[in-house]
N, C-alpha and C. Protein backbone atom coordinates (compact mmCIF):
# COMPACT_ATOMS: atom_id res chain seq x y z
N UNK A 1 26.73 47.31 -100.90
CA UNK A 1 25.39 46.81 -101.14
C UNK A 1 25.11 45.57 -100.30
N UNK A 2 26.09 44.89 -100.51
CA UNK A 2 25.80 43.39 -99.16
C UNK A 2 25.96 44.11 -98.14
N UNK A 3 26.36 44.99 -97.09
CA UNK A 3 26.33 45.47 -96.26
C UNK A 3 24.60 45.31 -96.03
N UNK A 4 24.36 46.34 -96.66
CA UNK A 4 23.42 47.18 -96.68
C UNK A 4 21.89 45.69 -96.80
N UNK A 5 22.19 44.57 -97.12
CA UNK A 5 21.49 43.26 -97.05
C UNK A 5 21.44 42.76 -96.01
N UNK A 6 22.41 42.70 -95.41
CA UNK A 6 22.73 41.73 -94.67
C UNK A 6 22.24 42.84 -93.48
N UNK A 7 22.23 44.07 -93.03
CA UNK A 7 21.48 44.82 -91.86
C UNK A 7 20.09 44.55 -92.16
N UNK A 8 19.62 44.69 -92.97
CA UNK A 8 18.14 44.58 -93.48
C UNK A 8 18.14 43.80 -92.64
N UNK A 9 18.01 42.38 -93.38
CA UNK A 9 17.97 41.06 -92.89
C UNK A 9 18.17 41.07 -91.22
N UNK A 10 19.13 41.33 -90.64
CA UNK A 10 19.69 41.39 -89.51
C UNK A 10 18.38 41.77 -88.22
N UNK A 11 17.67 43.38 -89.35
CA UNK A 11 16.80 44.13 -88.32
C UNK A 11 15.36 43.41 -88.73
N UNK A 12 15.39 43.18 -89.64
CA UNK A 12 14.25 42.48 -89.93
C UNK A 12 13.72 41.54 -89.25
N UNK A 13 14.96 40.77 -89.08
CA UNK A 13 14.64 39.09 -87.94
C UNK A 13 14.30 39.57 -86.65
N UNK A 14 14.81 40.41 -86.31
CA UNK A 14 14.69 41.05 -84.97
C UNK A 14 13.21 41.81 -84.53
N UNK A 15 12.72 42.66 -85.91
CA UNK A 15 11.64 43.40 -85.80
C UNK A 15 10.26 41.87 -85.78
N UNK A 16 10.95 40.97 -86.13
CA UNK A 16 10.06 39.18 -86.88
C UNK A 16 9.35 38.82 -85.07
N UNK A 17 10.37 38.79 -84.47
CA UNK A 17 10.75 38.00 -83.35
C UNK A 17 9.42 38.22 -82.21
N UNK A 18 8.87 39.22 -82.19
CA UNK A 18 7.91 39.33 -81.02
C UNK A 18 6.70 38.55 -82.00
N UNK A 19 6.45 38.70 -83.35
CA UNK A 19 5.48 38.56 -83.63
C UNK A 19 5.29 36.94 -84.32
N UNK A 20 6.67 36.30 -84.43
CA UNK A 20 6.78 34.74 -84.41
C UNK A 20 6.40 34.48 -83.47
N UNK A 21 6.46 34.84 -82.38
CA UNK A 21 6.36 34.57 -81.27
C UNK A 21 4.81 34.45 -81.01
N UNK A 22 4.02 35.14 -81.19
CA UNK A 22 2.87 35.58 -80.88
C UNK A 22 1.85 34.50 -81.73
N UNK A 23 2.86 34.11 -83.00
CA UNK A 23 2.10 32.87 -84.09
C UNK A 23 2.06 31.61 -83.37
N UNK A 24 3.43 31.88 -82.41
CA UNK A 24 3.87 30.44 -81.99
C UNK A 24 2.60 29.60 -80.85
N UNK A 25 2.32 30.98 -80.15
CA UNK A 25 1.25 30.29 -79.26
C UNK A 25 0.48 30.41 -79.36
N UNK A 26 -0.28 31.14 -80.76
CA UNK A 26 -1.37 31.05 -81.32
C UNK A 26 -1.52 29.34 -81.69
N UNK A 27 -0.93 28.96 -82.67
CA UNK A 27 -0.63 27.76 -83.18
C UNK A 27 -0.77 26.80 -82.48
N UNK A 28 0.45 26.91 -81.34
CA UNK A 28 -0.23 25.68 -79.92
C UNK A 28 -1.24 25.42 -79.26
N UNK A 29 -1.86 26.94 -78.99
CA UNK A 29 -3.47 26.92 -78.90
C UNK A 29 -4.35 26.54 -79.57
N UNK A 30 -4.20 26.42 -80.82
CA UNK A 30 -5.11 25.69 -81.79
C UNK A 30 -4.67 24.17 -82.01
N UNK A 31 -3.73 23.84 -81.73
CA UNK A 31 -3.02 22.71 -81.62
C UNK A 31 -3.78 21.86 -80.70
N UNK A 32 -3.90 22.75 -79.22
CA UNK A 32 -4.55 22.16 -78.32
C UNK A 32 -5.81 21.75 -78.39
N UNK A 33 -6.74 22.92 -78.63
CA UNK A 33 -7.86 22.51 -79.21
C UNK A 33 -8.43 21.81 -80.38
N UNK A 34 -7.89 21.52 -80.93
CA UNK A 34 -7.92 20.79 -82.29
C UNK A 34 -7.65 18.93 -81.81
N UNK A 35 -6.96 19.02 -81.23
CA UNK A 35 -6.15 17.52 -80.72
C UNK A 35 -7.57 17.09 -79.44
N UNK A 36 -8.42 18.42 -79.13
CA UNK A 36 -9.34 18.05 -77.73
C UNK A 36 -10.37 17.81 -78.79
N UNK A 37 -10.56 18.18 -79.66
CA UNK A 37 -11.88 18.18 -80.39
C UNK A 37 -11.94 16.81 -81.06
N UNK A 38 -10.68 16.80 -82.06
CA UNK A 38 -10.87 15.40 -82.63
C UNK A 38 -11.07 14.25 -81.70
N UNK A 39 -10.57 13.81 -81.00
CA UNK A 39 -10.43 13.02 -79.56
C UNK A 39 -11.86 13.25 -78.67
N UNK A 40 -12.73 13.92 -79.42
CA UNK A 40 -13.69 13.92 -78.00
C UNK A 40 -13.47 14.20 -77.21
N UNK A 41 -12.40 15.44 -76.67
CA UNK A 41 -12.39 15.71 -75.24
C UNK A 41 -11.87 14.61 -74.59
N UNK A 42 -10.88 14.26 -75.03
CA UNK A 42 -10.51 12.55 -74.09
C UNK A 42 -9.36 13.36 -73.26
N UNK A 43 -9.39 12.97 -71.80
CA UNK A 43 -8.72 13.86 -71.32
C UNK A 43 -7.27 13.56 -71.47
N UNK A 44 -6.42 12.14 -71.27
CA UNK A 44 -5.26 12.10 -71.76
C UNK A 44 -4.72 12.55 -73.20
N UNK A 45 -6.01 12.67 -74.05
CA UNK A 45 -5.10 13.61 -75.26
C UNK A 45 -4.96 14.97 -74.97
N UNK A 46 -5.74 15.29 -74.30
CA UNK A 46 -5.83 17.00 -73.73
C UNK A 46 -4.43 17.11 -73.10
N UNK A 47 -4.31 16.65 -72.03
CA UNK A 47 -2.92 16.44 -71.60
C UNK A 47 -1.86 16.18 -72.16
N UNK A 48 -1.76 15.55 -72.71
CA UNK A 48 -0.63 14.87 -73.75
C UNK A 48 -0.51 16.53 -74.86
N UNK A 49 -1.46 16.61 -75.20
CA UNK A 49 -1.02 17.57 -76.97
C UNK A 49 -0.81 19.14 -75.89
N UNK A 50 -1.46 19.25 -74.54
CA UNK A 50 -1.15 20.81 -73.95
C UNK A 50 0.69 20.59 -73.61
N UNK A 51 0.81 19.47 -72.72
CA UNK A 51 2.69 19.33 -72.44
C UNK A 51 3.44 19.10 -74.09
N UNK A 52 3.03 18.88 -75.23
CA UNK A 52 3.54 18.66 -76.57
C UNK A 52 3.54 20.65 -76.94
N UNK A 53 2.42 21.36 -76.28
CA UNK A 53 2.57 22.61 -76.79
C UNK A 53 3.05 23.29 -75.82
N UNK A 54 3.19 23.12 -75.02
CA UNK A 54 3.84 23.89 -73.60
C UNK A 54 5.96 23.55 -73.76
N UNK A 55 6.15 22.18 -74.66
CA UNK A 55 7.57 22.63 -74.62
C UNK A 55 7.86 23.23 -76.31
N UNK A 56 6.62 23.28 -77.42
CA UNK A 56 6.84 24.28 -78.19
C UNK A 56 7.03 25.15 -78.12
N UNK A 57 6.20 25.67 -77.34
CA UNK A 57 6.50 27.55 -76.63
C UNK A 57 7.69 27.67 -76.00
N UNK A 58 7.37 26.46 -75.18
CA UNK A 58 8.77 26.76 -74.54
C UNK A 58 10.66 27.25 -75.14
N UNK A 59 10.68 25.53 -76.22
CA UNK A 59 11.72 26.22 -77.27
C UNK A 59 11.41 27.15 -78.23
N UNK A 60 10.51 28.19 -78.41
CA UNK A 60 10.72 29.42 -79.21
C UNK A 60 11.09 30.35 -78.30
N UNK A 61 10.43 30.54 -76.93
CA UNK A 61 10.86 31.67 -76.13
C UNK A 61 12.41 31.61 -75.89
N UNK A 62 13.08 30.37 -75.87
CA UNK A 62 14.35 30.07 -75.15
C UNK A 62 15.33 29.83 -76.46
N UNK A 63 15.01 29.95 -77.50
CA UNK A 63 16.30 29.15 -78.39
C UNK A 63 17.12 30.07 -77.98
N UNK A 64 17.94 31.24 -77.72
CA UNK A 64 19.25 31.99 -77.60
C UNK A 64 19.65 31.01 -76.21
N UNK A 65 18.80 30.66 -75.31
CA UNK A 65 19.35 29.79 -74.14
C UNK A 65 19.19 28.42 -74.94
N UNK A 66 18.74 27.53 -75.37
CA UNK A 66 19.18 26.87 -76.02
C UNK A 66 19.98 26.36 -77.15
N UNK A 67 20.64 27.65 -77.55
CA UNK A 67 21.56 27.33 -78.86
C UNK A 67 23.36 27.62 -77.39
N UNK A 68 22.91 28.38 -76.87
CA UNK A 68 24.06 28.56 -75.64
C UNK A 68 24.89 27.37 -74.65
N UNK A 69 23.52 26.42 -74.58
CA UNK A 69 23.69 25.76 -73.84
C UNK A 69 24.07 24.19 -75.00
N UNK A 70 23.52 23.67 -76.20
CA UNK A 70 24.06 22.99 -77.08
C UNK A 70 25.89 23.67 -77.05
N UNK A 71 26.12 25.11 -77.79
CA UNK A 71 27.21 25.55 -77.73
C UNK A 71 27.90 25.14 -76.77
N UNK A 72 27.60 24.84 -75.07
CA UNK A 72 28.81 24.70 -74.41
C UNK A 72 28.78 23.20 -74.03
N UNK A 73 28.21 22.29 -74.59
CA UNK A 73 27.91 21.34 -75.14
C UNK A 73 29.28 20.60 -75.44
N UNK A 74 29.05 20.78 -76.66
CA UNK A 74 29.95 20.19 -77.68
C UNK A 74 31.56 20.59 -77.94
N UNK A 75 32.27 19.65 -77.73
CA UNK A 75 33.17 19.91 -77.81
C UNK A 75 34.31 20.16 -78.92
N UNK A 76 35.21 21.52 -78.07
CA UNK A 76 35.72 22.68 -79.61
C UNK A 76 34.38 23.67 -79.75
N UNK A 77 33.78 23.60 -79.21
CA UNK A 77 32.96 24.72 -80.06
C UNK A 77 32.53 25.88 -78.73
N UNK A 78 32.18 26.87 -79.46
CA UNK A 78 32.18 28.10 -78.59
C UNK A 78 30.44 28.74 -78.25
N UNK A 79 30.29 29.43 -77.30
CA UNK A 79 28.69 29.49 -77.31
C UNK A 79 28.30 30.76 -78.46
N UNK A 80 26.92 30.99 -78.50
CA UNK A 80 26.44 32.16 -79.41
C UNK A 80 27.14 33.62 -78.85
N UNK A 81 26.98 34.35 -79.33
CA UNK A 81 27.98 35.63 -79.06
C UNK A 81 26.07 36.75 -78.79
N UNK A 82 26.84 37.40 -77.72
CA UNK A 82 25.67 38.10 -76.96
C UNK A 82 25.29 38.75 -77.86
């Protein structure tokens, strides 16, 4: 029965993954615009909150390269397994 949980879970996160994804830069997009609106269109907040959502996206597309690269990191410890 934990078997049988723990695949769920397993395929589940996996089936999750395109469509976290899809929230993620929804979110930054509204992020962006939201941060231009309150601000009046001030252009250094425009700038500022688009590079604040450009390395959000960035670490959701990349965490398996970023949990890899912490992993070979730290020492004693081994990277994520393919």
């Amino acid at each position: 029965m934990q078997a049988g949980i723990l695949d769920w879970a397993s395929t589940t996160a996996v089936d999750l993954q395109p469509v976290l994804r899809t929230v993620a830069v929804t979110v930054a997009i509204v992020f962006v615009i939201y941060k231009a609106v309150q601000s009046k269109f001030s252009l250094g907040t425009i700038i500022v909150s688009a590079l604040a959502a450009g390395i959000f996206v960035w670490l959701v597309f990349n965490v398996d390269q970023l949990s890899d690269t912490i992993g070979e990191d730290l020492p004693g410890s081994t990277s994520a397994p393919d």
